[in-house]
PDB file of N, CA and C in Angstrom:
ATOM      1  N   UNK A   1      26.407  33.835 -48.656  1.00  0.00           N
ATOM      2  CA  UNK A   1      26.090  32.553 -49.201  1.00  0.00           C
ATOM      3  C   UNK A   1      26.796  31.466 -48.426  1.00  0.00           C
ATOM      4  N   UNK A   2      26.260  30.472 -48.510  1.00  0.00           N
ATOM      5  CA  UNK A   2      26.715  29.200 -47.813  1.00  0.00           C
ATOM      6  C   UNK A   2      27.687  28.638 -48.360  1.00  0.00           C
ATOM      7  N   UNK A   3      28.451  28.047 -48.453  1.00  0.00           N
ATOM      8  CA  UNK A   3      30.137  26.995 -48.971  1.00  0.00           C
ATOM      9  C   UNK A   3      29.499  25.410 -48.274  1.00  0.00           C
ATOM     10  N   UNK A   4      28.256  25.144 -48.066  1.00  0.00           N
ATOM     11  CA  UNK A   4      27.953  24.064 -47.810  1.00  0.00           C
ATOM     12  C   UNK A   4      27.131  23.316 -48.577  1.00  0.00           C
ATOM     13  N   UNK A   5      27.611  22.418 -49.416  1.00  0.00           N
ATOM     14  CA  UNK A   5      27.059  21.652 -50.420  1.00  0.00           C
ATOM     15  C   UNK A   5      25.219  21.448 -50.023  1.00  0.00           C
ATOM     16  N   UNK A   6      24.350  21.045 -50.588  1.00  0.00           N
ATOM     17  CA  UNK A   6      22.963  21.118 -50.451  1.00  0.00           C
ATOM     18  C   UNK A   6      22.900  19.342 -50.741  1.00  0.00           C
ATOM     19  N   UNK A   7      22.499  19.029 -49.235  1.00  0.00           N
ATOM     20  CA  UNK A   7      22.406  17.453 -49.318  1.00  0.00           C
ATOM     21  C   UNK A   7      21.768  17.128 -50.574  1.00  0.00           C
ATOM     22  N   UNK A   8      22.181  15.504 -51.366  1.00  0.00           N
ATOM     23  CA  UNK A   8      21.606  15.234 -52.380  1.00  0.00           C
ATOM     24  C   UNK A   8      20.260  14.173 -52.252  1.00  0.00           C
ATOM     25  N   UNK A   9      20.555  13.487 -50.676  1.00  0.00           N
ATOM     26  CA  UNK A   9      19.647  12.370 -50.337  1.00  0.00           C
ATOM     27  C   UNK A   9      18.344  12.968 -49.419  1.00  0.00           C
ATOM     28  N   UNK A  10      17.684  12.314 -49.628  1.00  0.00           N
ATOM     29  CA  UNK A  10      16.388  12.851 -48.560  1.00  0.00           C
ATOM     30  C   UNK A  10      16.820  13.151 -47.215  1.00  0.00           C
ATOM     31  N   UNK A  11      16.687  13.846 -46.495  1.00  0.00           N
ATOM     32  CA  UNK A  11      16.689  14.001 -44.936  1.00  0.00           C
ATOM     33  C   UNK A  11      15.511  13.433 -44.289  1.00  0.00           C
ATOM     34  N   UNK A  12      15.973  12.655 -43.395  1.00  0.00           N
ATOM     35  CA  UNK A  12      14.383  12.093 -42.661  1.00  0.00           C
ATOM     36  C   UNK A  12      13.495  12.782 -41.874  1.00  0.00           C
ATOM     37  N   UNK A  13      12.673  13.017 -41.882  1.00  0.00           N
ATOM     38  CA  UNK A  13      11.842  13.630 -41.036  1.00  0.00           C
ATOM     39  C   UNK A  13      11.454  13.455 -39.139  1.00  0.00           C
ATOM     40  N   UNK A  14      11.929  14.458 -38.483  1.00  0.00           N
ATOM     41  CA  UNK A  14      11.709  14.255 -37.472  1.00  0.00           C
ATOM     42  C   UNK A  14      10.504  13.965 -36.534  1.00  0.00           C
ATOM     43  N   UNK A  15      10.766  12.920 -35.688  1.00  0.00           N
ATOM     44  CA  UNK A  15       9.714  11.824 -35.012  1.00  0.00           C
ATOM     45  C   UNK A  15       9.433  13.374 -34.092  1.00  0.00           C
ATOM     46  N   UNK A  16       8.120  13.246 -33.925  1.00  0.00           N
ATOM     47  CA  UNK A  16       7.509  13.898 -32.736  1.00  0.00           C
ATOM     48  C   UNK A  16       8.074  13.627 -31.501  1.00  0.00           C
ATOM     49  N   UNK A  17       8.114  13.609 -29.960  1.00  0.00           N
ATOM     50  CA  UNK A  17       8.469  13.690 -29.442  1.00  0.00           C
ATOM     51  C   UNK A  17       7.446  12.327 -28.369  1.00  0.00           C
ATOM     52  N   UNK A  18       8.365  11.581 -27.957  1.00  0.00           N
ATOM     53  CA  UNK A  18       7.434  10.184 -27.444  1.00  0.00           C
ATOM     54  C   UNK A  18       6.433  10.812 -25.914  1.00  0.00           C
ATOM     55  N   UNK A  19       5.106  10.289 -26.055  1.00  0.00           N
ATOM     56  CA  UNK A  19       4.483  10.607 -24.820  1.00  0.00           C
ATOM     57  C   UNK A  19       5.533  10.289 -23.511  1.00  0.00           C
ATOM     58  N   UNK A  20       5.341  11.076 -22.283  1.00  0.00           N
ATOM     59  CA  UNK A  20       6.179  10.449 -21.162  1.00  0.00           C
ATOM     60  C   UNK A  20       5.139   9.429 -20.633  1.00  0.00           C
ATOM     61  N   UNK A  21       5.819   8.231 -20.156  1.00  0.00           N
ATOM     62  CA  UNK A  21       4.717   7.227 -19.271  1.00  0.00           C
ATOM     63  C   UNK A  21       3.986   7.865 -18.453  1.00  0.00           C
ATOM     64  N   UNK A  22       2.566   8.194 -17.823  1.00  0.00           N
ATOM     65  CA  UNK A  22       2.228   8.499 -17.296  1.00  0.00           C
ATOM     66  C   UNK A  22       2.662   8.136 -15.542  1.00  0.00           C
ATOM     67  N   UNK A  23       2.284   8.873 -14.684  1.00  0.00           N
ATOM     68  CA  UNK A  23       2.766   8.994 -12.938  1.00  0.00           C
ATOM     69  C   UNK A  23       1.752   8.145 -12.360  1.00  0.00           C
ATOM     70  N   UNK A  24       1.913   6.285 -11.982  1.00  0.00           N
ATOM     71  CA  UNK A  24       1.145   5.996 -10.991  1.00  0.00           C
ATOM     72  C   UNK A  24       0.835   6.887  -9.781  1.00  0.00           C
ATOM     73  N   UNK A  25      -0.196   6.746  -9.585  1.00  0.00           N
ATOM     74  CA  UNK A  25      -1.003   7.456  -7.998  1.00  0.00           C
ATOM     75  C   UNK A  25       0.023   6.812  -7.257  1.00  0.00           C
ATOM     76  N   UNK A  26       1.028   7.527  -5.717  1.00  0.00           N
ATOM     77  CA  UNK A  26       1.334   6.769  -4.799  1.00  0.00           C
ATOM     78  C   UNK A  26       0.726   5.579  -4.694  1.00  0.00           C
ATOM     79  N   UNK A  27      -0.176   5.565  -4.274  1.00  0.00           N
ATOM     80  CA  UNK A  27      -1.391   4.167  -3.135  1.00  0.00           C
ATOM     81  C   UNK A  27      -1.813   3.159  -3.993  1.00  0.00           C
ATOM     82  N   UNK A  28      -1.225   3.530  -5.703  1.00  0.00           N
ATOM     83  CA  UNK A  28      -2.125   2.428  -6.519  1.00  0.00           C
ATOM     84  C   UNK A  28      -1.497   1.107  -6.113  1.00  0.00           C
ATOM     85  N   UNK A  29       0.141   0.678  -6.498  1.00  0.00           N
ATOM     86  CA  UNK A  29       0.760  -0.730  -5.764  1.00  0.00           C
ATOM     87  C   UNK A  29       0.463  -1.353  -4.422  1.00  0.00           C
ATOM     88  N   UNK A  30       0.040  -0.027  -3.813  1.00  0.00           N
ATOM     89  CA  UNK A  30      -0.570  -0.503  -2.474  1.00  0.00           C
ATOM     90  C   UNK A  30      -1.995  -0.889  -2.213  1.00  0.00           C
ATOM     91  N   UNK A  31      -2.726  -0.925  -3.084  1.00  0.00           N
ATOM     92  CA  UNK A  31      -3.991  -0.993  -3.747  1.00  0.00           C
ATOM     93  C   UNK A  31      -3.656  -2.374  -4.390  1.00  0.00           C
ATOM     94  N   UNK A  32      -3.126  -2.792  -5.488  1.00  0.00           N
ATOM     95  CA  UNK A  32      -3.103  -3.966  -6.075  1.00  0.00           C
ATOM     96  C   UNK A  32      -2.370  -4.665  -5.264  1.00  0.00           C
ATOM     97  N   UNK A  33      -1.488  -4.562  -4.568  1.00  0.00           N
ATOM     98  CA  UNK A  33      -1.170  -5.642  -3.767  1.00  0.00           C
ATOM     99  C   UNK A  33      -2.150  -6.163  -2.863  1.00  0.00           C
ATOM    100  N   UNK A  34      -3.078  -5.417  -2.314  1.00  0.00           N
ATOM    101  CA  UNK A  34      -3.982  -5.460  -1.107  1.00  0.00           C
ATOM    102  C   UNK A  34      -5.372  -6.083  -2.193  1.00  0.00           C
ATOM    103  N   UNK A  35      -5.692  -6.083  -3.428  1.00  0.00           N
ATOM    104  CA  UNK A  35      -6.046  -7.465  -4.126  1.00  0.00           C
ATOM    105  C   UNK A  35      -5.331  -8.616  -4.266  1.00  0.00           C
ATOM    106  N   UNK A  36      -3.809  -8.726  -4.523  1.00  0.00           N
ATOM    107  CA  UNK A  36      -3.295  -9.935  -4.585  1.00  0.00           C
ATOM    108  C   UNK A  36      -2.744 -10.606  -3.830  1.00  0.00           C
ATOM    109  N   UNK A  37      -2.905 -10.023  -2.633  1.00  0.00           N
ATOM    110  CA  UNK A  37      -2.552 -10.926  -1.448  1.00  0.00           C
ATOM    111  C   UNK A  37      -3.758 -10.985  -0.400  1.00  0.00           C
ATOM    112  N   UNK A  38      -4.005 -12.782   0.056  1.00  0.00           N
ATOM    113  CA  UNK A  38      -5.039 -12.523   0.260  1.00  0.00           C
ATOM    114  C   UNK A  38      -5.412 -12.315   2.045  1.00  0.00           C
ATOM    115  N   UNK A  39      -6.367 -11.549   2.094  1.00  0.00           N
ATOM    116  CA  UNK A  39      -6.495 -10.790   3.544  1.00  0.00           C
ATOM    117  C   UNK A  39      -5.724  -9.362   3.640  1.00  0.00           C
ATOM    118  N   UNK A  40      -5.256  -9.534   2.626  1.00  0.00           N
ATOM    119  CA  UNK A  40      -4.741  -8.048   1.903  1.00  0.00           C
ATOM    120  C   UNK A  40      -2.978  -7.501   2.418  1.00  0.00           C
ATOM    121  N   UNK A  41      -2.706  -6.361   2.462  1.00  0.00           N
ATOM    122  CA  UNK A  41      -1.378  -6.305   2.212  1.00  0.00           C
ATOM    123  C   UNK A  41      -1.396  -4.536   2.930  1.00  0.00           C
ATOM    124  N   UNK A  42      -0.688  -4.677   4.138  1.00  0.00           N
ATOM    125  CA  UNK A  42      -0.613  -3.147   4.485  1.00  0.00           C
ATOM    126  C   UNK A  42       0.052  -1.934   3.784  1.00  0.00           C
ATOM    127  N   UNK A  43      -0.235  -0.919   4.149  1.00  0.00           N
ATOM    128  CA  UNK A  43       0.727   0.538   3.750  1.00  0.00           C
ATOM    129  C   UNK A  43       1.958   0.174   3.422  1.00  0.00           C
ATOM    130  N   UNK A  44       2.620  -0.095   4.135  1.00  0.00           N
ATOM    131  CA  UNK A  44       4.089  -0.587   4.131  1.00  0.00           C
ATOM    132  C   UNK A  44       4.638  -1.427   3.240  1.00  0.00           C
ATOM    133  N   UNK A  45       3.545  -2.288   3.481  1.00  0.00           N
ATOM    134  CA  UNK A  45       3.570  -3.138   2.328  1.00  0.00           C
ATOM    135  C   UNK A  45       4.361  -4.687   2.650  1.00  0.00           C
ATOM    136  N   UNK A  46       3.986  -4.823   4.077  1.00  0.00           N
ATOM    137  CA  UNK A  46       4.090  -5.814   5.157  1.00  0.00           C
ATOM    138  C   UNK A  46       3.065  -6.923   4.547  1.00  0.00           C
ATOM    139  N   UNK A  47       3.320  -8.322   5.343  1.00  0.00           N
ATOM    140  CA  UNK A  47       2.326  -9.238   4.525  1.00  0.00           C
ATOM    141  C   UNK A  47       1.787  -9.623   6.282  1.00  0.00           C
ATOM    142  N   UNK A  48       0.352  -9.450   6.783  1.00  0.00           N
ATOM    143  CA  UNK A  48       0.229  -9.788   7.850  1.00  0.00           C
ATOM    144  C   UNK A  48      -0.105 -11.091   7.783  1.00  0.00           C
ATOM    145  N   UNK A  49      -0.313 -11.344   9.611  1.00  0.00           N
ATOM    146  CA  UNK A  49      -0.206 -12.901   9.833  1.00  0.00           C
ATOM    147  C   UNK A  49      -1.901 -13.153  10.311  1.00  0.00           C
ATOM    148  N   UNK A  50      -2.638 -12.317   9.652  1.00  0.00           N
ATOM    149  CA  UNK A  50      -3.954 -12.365   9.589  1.00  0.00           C
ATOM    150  C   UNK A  50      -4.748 -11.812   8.915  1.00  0.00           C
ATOM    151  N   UNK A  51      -6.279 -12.254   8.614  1.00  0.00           N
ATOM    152  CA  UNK A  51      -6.455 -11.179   7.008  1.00  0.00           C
ATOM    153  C   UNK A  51      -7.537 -10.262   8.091  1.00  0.00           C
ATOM    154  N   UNK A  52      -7.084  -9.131   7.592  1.00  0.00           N
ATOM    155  CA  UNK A  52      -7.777  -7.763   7.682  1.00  0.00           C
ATOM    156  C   UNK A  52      -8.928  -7.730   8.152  1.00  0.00           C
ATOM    157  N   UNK A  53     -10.598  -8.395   7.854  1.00  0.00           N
ATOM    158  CA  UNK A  53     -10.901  -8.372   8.660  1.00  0.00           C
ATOM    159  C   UNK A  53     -11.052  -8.649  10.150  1.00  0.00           C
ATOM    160  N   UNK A  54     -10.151 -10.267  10.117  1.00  0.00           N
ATOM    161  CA  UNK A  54     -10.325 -10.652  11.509  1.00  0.00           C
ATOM    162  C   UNK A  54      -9.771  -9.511  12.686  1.00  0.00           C
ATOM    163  N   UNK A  55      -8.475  -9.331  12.172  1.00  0.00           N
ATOM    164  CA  UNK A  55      -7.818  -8.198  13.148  1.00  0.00           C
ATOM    165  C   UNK A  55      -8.592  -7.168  13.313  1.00  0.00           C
ATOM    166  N   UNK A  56      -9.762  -6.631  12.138  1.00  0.00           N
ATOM    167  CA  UNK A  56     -10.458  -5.607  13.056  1.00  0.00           C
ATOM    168  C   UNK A  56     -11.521  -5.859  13.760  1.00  0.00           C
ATOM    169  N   UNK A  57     -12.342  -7.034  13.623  1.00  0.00           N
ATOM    170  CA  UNK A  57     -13.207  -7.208  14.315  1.00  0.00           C
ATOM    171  C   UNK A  57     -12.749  -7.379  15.534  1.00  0.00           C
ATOM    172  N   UNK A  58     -11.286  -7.767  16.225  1.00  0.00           N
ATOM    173  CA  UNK A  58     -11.006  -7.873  17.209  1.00  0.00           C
ATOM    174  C   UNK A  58     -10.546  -6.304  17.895  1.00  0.00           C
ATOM    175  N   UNK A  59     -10.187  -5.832  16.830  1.00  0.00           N
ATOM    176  CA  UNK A  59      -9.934  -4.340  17.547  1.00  0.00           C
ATOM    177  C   UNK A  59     -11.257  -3.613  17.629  1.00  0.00           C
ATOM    178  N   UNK A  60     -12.249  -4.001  16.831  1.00  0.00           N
ATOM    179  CA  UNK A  60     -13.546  -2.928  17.075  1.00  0.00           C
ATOM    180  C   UNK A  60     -13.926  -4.036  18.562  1.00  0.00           C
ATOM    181  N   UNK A  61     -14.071  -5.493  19.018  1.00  0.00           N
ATOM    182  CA  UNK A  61     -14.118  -5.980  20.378  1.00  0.00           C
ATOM    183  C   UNK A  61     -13.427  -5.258  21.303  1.00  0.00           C
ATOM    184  N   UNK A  62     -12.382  -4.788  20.871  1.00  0.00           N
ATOM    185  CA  UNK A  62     -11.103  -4.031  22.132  1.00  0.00           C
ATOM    186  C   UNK A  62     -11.860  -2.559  22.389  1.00  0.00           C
ATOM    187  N   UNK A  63     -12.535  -2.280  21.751  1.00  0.00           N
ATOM    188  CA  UNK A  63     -12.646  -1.013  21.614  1.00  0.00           C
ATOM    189  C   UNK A  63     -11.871   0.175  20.958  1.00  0.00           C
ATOM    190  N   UNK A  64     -10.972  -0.378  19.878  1.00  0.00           N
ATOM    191  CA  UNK A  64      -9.721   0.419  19.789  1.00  0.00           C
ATOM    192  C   UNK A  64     -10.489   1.093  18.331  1.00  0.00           C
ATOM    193  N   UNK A  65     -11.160   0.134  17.931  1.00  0.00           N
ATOM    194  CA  UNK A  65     -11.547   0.373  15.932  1.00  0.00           C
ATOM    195  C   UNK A  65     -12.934   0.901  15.884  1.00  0.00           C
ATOM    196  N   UNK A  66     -13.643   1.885  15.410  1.00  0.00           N
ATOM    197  CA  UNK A  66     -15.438   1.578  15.131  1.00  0.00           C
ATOM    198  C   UNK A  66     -15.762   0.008  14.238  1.00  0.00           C
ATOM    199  N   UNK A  67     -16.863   0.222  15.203  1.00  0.00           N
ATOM    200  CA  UNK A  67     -17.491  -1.345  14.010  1.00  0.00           C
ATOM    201  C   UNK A  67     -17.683  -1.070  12.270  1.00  0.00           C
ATOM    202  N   UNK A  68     -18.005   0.621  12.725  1.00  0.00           N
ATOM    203  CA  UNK A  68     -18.270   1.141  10.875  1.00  0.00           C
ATOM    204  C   UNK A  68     -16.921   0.753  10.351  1.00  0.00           C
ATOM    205  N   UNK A  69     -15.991   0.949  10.867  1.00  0.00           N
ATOM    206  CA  UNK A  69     -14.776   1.028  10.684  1.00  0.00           C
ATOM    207  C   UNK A  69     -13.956  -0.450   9.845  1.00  0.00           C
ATOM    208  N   UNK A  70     -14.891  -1.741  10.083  1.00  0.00           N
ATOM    209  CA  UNK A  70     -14.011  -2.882   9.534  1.00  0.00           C
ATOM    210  C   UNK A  70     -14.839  -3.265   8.189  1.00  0.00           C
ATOM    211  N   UNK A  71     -13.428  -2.782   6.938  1.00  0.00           N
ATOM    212  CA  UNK A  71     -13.880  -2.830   5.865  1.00  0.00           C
ATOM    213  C   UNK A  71     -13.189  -4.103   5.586  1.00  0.00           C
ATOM    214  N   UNK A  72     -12.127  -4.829   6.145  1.00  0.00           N
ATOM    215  CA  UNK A  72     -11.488  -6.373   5.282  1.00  0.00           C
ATOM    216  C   UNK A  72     -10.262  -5.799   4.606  1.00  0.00           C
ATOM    217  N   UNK A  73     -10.049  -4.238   4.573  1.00  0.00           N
ATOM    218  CA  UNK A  73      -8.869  -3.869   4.156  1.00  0.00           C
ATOM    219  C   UNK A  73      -7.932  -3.203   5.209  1.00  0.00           C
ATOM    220  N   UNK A  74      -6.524  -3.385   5.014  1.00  0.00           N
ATOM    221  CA  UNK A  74      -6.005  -2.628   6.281  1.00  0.00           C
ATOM    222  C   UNK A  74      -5.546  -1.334   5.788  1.00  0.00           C
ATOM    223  N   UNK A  75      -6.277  -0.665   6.304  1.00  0.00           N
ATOM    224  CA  UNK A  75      -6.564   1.183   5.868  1.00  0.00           C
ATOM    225  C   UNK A  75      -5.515   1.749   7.315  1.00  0.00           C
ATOM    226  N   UNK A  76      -5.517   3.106   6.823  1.00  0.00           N
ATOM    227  CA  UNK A  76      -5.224   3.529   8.032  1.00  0.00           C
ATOM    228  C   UNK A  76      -5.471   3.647   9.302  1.00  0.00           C
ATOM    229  N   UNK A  77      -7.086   3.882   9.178  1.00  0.00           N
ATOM    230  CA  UNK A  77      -7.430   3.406  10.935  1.00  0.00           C
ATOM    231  C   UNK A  77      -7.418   2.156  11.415  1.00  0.00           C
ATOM    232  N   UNK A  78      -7.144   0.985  10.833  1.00  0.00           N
ATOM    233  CA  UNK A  78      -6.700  -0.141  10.962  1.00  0.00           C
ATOM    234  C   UNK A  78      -5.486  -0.394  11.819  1.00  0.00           C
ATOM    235  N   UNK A  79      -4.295   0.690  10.387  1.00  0.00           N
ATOM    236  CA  UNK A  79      -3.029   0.632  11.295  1.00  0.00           C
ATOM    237  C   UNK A  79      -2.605   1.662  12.548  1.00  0.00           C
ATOM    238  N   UNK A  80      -3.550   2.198  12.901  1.00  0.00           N
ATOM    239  CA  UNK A  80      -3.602   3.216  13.791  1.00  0.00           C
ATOM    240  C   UNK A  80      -4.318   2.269  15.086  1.00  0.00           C
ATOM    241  N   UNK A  81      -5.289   1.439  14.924  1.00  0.00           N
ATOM    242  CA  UNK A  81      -5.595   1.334  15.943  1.00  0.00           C
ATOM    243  C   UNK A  81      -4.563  -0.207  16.429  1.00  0.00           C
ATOM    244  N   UNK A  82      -3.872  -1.138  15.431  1.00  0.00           N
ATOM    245  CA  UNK A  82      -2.836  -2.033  15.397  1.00  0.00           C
ATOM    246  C   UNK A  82      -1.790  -0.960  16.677  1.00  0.00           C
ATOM    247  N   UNK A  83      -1.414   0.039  15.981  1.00  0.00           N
ATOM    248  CA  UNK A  83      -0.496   0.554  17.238  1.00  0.00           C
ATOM    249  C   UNK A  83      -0.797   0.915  18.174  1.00  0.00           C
ATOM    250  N   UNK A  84      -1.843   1.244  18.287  1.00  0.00           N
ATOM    251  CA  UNK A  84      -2.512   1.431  19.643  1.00  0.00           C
ATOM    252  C   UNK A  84      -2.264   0.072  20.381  1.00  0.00           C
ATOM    253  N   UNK A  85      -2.854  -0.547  19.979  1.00  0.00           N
ATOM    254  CA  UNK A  85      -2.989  -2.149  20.597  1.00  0.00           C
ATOM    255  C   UNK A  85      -1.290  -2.380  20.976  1.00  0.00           C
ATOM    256  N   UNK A  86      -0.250  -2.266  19.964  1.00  0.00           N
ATOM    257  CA  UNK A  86       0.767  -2.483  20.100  1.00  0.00           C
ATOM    258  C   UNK A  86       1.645  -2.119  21.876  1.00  0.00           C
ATOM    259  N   UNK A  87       1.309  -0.743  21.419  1.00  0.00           N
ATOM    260  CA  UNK A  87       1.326   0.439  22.487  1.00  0.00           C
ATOM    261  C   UNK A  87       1.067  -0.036  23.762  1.00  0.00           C
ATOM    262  N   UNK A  88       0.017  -0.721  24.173  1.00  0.00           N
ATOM    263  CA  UNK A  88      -0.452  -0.629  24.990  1.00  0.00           C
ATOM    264  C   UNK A  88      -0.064  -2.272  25.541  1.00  0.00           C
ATOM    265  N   UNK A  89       0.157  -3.085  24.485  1.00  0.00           N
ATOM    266  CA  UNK A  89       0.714  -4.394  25.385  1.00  0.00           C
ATOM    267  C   UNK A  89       2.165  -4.338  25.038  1.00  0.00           C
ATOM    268  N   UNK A  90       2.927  -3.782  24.897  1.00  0.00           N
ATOM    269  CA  UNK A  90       4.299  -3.356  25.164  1.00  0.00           C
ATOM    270  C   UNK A  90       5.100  -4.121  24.039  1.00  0.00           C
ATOM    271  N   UNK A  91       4.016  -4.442  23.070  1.00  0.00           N
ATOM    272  CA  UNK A  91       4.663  -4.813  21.659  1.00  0.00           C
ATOM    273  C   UNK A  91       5.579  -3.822  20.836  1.00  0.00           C
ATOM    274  N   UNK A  92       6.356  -4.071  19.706  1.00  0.00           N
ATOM    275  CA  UNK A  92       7.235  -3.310  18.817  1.00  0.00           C
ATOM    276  C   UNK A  92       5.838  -2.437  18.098  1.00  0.00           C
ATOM    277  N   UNK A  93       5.746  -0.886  17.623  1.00  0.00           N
ATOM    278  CA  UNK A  93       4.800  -0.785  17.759  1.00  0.00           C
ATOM    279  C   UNK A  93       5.671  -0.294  15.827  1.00  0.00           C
ATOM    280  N   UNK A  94       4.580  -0.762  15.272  1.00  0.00           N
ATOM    281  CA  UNK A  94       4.795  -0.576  13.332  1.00  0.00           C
ATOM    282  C   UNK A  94       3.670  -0.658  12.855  1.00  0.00           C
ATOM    283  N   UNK A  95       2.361  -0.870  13.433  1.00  0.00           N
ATOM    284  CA  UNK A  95       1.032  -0.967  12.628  1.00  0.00           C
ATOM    285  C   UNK A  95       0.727  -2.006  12.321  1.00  0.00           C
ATOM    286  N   UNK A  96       1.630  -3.072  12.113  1.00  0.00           N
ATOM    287  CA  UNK A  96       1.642  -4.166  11.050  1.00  0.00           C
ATOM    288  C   UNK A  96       1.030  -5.084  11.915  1.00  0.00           C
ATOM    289  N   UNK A  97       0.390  -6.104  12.091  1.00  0.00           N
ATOM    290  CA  UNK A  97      -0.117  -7.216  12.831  1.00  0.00           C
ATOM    291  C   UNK A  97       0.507  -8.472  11.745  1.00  0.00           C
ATOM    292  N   UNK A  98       1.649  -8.686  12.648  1.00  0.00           N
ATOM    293  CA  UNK A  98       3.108  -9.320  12.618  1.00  0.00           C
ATOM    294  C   UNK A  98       2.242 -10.710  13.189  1.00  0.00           C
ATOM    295  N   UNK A  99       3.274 -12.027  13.385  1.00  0.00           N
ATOM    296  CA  UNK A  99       3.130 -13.123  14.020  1.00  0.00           C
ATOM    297  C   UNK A  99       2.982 -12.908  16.247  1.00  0.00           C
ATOM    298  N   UNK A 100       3.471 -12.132  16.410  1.00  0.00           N
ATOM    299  CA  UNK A 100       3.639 -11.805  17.869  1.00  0.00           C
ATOM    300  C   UNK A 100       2.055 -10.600  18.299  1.00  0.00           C
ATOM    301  N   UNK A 101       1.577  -9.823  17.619  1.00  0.00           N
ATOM    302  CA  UNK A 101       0.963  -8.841  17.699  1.00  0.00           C
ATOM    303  C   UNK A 101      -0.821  -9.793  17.264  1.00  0.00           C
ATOM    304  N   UNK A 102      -0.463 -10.853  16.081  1.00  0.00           N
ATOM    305  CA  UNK A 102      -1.876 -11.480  15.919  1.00  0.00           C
ATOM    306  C   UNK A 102      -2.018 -12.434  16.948  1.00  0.00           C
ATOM    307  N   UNK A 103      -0.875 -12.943  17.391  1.00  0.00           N
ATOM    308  CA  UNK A 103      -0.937 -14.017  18.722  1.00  0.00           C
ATOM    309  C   UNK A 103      -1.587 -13.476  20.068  1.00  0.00           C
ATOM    310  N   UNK A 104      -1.145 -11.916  20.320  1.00  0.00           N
ATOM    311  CA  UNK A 104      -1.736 -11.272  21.181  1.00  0.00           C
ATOM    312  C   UNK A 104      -3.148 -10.936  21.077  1.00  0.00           C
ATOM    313  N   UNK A 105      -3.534 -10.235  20.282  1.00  0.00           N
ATOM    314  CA  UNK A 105      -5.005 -10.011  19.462  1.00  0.00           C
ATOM    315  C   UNK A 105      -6.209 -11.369  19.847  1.00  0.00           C
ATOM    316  N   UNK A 106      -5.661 -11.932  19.095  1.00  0.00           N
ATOM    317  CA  UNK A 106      -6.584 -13.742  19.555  1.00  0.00           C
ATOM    318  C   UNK A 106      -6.384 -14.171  20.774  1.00  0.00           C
ATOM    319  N   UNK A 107      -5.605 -13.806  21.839  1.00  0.00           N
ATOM    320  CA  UNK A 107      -5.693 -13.802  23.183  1.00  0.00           C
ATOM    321  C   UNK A 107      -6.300 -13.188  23.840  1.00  0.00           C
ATOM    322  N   UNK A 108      -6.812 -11.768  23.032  1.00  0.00           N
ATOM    323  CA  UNK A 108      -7.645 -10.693  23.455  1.00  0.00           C
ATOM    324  C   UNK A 108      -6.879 -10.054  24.963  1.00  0.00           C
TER     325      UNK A 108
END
């Protein structure tokens, strides 16, 4: 037998256990940023010094991008073909089309 008195007050009933917040997708912030900034907002999450499409229409001119290829967002083959370009005029090479890298671009 027990030697422990038998509570006299109600005991409260235990809360279920709280949902956990659900797991944003990686790419979603990188997704809404690239709506709220306008000309959009890279991977990185860099703010370029030109909006997205212009830089690819100049890289699908270079030959670096397909024409299928310029959606107005900077996707990965975007920043793939940015370093290319980088690469090849002896720019800092990060993908990003920076103030120095869009100056080059519009110089063609």
């Amino acid at each position: 037998m027990s030697t422990h008195p038998t509570p006299t007050f109600p005991v409260p009933a235990l809360r279920p256990a709280a949902r956990p917040m659900p797991r944003w997708p990686a790419g979603l912030w990188a997704a809404l940023r690239t709506l709220a900034v306008p000309g959009g907002a890279t991977a990185s999450g860099a703010i370029p010094a030109l909006p997205a499409r212009t830089v690819q229409h100049h890289l699908a001119d270079l030959g670096l991008l397909p024409a299928a290829a310029v959606s107005g967002r900077f996707d990965h083959r975007t920043a793939d073909a940015v370093a290319s370009f980088q690469a090849a005029r002896g720019l800092a090479v990060d993908g990003v089309p920076g103030p120095q890298t869009s100056a080059a671009l519009l110089q063609g």
